[in-house]
N, C-alpha and C. Protein backbone atom coordinates (compact mmCIF):
# COMPACT_ATOMS: atom_id res chain seq x y z
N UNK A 1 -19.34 -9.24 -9.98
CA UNK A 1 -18.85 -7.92 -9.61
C UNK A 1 -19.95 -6.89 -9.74
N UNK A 2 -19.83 -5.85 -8.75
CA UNK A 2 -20.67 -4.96 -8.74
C UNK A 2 -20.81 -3.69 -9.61
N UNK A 3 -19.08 -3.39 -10.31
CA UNK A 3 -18.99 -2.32 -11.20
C UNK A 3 -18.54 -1.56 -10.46
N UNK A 4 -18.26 -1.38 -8.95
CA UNK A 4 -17.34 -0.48 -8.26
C UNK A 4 -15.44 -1.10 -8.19
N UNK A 5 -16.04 -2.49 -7.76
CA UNK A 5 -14.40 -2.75 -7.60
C UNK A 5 -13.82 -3.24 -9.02
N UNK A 6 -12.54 -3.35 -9.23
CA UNK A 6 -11.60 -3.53 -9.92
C UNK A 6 -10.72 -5.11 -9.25
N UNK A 7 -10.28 -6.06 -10.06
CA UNK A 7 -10.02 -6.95 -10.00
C UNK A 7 -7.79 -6.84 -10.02
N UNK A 8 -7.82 -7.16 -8.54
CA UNK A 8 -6.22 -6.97 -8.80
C UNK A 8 -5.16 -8.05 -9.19
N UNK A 9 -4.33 -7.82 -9.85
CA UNK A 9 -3.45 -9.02 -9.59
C UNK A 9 -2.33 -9.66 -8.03
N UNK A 10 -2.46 -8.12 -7.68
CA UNK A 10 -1.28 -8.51 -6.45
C UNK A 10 -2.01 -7.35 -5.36
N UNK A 11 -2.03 -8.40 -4.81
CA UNK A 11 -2.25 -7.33 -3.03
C UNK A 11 -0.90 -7.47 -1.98
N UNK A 12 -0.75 -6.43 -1.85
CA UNK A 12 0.26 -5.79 -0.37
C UNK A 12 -0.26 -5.74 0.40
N UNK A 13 -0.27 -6.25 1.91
CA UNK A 13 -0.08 -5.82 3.00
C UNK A 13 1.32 -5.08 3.38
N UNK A 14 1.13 -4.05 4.69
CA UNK A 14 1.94 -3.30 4.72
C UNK A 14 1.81 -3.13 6.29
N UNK A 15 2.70 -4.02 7.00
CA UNK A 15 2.16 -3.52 8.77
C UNK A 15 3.16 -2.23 8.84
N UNK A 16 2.78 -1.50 9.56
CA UNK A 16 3.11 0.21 10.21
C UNK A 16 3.78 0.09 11.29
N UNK A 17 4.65 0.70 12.04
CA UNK A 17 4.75 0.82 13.37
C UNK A 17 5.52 1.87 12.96
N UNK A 18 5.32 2.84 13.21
CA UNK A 18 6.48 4.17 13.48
C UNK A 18 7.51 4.22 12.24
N UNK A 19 6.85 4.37 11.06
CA UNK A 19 7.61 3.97 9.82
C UNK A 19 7.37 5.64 9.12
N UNK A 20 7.38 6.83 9.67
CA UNK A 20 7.01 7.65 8.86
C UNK A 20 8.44 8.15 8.12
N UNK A 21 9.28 7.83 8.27
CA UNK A 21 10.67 7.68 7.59
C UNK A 21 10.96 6.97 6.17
N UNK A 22 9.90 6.01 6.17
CA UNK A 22 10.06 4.96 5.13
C UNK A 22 8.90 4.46 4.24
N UNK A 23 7.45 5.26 4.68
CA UNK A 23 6.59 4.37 4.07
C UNK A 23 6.22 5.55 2.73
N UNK A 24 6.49 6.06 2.50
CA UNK A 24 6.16 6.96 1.32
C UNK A 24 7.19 5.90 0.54
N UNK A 25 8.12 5.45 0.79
CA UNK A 25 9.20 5.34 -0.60
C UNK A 25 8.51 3.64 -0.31
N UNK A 26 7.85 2.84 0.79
CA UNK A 26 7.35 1.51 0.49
C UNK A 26 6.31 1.81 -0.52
N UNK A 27 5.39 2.91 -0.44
CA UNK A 27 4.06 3.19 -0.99
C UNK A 27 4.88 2.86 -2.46
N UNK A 28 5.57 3.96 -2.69
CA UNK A 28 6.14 4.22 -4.28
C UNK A 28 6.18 3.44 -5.14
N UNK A 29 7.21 2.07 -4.17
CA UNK A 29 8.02 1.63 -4.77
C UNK A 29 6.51 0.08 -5.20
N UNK A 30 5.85 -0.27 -4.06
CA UNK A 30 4.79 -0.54 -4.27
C UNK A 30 3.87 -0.37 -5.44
N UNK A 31 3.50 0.55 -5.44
CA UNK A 31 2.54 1.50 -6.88
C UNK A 31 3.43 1.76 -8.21
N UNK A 32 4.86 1.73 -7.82
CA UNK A 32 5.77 1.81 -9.34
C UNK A 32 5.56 0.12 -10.70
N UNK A 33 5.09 -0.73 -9.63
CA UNK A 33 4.25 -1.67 -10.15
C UNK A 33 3.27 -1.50 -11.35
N UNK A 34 2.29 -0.68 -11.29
CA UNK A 34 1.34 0.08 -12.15
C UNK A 34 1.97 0.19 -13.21
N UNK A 35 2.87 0.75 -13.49
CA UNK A 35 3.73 1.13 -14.39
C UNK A 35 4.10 0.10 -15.72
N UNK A 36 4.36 -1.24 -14.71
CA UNK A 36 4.30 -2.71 -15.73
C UNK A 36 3.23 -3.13 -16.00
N UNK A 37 2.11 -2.76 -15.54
CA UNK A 37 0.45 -2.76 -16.10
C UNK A 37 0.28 -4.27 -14.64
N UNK A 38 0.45 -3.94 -13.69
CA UNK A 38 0.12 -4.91 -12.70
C UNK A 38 -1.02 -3.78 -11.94
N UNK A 39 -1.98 -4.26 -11.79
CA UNK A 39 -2.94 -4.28 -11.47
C UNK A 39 -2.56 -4.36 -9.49
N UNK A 40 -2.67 -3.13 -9.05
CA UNK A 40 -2.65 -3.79 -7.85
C UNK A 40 -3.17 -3.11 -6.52
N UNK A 41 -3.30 -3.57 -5.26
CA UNK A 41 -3.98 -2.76 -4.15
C UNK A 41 -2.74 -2.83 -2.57
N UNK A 42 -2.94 -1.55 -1.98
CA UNK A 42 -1.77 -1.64 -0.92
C UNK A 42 -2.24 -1.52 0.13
N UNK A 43 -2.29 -2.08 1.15
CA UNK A 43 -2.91 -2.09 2.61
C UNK A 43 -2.10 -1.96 3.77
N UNK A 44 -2.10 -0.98 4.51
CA UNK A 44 -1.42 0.00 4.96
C UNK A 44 -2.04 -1.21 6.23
N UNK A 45 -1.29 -1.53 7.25
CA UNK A 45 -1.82 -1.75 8.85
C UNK A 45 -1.12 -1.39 9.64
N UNK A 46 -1.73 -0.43 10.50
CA UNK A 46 -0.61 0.70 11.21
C UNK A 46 -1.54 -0.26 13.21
N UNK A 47 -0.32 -0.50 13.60
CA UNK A 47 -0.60 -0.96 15.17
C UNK A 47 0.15 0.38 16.29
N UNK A 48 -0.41 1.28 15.99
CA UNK A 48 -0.58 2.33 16.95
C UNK A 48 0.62 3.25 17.11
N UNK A 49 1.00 3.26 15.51
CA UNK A 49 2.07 3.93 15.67
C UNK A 49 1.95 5.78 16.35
N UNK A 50 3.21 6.50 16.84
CA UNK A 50 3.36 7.44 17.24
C UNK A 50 4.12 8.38 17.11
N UNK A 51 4.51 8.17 15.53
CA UNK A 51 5.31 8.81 14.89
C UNK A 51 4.96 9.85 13.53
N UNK A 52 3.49 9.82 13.44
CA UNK A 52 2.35 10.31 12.30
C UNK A 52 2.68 9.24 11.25
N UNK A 53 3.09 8.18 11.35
CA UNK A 53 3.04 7.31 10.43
C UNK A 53 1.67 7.18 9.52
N UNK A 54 1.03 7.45 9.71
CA UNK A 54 -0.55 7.00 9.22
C UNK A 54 -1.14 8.34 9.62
């Protein structure tokens, strides 16, 4: 390791499409994880949404 990254236990993917209704409370509920000391990273993949999703 280089001393920039951090070593996670759980990675999310997260595909997008016109989710700006819902992805704040996926983010949340995602990152409320942290909380139990899980270590973790969320990856947002947005395919062209047109809703300001992203």
């Amino acid at each position: 390791m280089d001393g920039t990254t951090v070593p996670c236990d759980l990675s999310v993917i997260v595909p997008v499409y016109n989710a700006a209704g819902t992805i704040e409370r996926v983010a949340g509920d995602v990152l409320a994880l942290r909380r139990e000391g899980v270590r973790c990273q969320v990856i947002f993949v947005d395919d062209a949404s047109t809703d300001g999703s992203m």
